[in-house]
PDB file of N, CA and C in Angstrom:
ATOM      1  N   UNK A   1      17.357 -71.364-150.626  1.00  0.00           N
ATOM      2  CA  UNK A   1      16.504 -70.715-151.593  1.00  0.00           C
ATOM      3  C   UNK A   1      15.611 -69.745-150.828  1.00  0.00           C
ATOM      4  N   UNK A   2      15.545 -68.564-151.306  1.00  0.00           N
ATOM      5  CA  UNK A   2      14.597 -67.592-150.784  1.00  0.00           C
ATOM      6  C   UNK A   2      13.523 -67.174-151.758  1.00  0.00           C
ATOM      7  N   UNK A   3      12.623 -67.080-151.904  1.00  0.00           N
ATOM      8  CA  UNK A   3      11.342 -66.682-152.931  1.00  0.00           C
ATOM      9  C   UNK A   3      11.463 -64.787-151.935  1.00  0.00           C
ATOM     10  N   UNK A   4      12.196 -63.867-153.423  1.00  0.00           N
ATOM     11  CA  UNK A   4      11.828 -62.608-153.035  1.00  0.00           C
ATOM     12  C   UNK A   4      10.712 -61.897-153.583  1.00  0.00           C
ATOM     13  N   UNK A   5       9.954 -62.417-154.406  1.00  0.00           N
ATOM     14  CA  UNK A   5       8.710 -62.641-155.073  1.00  0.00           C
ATOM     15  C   UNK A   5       7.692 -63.515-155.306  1.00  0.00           C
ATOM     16  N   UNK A   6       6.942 -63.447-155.427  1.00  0.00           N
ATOM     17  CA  UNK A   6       5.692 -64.466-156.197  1.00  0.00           C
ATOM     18  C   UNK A   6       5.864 -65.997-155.304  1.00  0.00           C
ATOM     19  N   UNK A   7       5.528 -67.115-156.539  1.00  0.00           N
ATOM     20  CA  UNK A   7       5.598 -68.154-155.512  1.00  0.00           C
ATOM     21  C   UNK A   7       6.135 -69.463-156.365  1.00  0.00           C
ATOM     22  N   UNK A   8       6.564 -70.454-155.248  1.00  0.00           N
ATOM     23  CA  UNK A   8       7.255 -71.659-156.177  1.00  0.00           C
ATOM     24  C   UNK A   8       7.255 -73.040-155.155  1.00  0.00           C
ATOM     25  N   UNK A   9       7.180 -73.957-156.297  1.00  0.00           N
ATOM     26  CA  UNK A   9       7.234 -75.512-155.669  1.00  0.00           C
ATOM     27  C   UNK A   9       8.132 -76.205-156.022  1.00  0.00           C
ATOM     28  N   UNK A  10       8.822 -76.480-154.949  1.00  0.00           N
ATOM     29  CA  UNK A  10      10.282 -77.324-154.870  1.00  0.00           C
ATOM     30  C   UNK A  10       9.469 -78.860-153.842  1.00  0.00           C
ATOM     31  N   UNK A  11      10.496 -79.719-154.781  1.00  0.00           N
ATOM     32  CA  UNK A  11      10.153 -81.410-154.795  1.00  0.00           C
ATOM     33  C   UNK A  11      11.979 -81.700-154.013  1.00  0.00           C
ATOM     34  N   UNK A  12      11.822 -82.202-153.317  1.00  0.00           N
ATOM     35  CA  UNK A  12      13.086 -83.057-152.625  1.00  0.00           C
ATOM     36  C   UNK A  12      12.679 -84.145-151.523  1.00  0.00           C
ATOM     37  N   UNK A  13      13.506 -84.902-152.191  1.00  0.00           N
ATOM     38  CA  UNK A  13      13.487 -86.160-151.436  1.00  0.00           C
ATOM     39  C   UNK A  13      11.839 -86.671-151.057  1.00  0.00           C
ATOM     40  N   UNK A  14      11.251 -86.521-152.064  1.00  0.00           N
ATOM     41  CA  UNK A  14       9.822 -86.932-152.596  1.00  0.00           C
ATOM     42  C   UNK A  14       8.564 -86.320-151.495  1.00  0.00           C
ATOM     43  N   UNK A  15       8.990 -85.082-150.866  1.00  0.00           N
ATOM     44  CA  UNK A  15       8.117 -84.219-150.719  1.00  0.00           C
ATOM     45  C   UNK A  15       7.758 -82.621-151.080  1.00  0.00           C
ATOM     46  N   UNK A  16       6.890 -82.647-151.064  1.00  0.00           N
ATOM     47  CA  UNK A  16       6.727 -81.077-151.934  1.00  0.00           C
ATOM     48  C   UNK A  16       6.577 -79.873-150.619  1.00  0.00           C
ATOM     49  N   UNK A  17       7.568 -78.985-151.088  1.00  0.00           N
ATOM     50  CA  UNK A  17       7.449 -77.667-150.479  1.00  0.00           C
ATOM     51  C   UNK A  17       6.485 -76.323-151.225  1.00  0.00           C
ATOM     52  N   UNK A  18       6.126 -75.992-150.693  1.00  0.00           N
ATOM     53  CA  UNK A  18       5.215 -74.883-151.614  1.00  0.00           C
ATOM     54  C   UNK A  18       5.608 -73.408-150.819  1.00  0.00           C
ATOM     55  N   UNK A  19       6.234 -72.630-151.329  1.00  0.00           N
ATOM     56  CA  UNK A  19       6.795 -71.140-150.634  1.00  0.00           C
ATOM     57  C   UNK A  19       6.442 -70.345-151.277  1.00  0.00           C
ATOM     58  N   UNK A  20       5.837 -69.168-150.229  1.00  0.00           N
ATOM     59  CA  UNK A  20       5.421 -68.009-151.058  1.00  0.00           C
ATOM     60  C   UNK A  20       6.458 -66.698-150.925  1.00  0.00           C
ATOM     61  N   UNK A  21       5.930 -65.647-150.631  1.00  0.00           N
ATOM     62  CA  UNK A  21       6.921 -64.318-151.014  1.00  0.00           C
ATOM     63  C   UNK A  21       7.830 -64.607-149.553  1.00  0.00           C
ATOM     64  N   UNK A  22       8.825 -63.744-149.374  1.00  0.00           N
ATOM     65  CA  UNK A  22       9.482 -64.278-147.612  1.00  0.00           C
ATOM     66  C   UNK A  22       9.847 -65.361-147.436  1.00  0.00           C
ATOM     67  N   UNK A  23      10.053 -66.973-147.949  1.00  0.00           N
ATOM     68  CA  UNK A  23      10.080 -68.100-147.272  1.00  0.00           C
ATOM     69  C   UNK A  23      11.326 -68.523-147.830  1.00  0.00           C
ATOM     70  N   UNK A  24      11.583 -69.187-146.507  1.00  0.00           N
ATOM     71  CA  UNK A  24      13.300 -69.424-147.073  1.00  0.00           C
ATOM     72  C   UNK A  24      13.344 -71.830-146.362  1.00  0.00           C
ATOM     73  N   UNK A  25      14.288 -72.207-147.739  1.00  0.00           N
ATOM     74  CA  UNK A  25      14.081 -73.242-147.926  1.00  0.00           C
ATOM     75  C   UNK A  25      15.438 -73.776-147.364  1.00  0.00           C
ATOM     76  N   UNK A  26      16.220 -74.561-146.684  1.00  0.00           N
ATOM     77  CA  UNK A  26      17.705 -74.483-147.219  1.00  0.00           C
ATOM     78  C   UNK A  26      17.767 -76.519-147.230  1.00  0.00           C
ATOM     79  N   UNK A  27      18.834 -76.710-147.691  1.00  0.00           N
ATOM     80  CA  UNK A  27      18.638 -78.395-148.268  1.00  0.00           C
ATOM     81  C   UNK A  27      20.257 -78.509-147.929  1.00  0.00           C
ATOM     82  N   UNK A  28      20.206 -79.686-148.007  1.00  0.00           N
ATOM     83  CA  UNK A  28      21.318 -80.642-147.294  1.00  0.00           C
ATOM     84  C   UNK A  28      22.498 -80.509-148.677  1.00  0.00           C
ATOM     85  N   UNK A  29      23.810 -80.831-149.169  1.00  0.00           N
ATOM     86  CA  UNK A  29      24.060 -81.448-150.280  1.00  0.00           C
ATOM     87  C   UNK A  29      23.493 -82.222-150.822  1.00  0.00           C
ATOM     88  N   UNK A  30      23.748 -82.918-151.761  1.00  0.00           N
ATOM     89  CA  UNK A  30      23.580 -84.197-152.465  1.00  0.00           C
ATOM     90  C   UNK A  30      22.095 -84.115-152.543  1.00  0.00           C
ATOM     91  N   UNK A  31      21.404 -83.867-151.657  1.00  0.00           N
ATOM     92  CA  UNK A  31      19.522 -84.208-152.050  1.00  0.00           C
ATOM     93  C   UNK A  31      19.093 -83.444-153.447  1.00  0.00           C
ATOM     94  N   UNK A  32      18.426 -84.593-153.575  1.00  0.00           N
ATOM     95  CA  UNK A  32      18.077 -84.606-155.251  1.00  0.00           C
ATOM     96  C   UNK A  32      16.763 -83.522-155.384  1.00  0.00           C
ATOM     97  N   UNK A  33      16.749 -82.348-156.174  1.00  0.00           N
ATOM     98  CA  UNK A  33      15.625 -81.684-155.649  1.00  0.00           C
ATOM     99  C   UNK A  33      15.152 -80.774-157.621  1.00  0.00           C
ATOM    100  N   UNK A  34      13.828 -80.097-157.383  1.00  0.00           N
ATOM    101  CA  UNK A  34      13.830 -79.820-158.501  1.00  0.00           C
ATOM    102  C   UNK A  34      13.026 -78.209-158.098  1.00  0.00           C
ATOM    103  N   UNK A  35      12.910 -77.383-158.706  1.00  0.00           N
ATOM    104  CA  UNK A  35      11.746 -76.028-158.680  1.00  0.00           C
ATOM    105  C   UNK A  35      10.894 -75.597-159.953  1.00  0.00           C
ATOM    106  N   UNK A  36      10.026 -75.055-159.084  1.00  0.00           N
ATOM    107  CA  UNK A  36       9.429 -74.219-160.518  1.00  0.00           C
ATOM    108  C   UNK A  36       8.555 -73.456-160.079  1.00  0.00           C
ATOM    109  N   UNK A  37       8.893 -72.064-160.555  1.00  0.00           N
ATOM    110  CA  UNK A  37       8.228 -70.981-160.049  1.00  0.00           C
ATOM    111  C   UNK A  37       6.173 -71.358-160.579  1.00  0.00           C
ATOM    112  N   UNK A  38       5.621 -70.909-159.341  1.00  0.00           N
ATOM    113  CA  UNK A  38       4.427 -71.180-159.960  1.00  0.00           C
ATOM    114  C   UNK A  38       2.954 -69.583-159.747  1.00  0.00           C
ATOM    115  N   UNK A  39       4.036 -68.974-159.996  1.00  0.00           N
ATOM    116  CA  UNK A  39       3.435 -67.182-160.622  1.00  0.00           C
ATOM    117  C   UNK A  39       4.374 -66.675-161.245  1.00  0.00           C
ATOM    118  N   UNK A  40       3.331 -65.894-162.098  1.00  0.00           N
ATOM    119  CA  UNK A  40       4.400 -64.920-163.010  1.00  0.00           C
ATOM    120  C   UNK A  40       5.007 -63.913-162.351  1.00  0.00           C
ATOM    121  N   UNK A  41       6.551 -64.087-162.753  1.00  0.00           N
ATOM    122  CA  UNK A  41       6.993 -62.495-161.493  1.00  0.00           C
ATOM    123  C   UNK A  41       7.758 -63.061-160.418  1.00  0.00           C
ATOM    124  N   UNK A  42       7.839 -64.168-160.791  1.00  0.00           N
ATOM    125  CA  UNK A  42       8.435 -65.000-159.685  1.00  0.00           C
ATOM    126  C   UNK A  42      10.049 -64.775-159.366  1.00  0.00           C
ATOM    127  N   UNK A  43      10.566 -64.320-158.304  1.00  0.00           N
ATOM    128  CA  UNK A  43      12.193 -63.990-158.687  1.00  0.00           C
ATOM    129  C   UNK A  43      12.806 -64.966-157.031  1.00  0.00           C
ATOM    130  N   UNK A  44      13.700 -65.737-157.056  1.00  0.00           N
ATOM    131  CA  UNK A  44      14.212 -66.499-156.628  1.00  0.00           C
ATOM    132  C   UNK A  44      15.304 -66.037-156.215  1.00  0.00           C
ATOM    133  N   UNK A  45      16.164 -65.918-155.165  1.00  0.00           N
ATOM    134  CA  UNK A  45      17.518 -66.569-154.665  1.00  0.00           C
ATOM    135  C   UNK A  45      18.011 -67.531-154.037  1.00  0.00           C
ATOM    136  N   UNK A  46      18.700 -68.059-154.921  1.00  0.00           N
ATOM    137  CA  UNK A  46      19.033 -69.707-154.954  1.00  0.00           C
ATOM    138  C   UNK A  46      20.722 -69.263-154.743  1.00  0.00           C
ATOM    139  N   UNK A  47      21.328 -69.919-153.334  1.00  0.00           N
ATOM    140  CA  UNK A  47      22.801 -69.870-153.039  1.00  0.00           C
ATOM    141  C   UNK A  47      23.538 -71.310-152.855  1.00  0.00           C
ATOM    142  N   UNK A  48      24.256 -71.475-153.741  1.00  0.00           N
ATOM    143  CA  UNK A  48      24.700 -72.437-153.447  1.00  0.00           C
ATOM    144  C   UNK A  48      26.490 -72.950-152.866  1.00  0.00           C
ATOM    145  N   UNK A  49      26.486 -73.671-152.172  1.00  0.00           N
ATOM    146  CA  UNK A  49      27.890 -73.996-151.484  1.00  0.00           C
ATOM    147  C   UNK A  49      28.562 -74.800-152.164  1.00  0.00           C
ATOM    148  N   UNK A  50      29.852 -75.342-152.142  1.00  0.00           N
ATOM    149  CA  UNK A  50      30.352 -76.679-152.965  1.00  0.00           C
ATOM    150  C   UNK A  50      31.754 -76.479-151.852  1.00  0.00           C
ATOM    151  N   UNK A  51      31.685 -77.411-151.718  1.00  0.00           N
ATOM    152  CA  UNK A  51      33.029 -78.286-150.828  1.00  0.00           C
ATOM    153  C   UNK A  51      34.176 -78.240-152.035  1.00  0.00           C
ATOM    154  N   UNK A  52      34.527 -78.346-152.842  1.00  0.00           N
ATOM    155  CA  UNK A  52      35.444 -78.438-153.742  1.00  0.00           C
ATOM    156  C   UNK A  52      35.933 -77.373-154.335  1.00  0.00           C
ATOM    157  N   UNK A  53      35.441 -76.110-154.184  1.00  0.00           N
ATOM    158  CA  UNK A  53      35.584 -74.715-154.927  1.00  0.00           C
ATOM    159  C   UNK A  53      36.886 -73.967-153.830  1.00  0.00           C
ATOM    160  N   UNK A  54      37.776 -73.801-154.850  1.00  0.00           N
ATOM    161  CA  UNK A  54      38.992 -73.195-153.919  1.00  0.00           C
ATOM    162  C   UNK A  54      39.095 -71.789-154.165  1.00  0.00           C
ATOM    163  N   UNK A  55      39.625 -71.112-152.870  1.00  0.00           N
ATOM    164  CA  UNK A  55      39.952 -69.296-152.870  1.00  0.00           C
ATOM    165  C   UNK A  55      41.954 -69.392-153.355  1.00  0.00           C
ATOM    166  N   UNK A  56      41.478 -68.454-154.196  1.00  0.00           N
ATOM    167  CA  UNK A  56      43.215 -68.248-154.988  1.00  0.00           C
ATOM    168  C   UNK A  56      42.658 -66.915-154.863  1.00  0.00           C
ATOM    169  N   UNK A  57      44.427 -66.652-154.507  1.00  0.00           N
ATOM    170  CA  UNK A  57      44.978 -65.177-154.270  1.00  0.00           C
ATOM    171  C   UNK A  57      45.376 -64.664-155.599  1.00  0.00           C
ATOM    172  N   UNK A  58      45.364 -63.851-156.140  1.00  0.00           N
ATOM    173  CA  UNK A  58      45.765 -63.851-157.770  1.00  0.00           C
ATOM    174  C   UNK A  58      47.229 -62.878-157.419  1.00  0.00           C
TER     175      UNK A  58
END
């Protein structure tokens, strides 16, 4: 997760992160986690991976 704006608080694994503009978060699989932007204006990039997602050639 990158905050390219404003600011936000992400909860995982029962501690709180608090990130402002610039801050980059990154998390394990499986950890149980939650966000919420906490300014207006807030714009997020959130990337996510998955072990199970396959590349087809069409």
């Amino acid at each position: 997760m990158y905050v390219a704006d404003g600011a936000a608080e992400v909860e995982a694994e029962g501690r709180a992160h608090r990130l402002e503009k610039g801050d980059t978060l990154f998390l394990s699989g499986g950890v149980l986690h939650r966000w919420r932007a906490t300014r207006p204006g807030t714009r997020l990039l959130v990337v996510a991976v998955a072990d199970h997602i396959e590349a087809v050639t069409p």
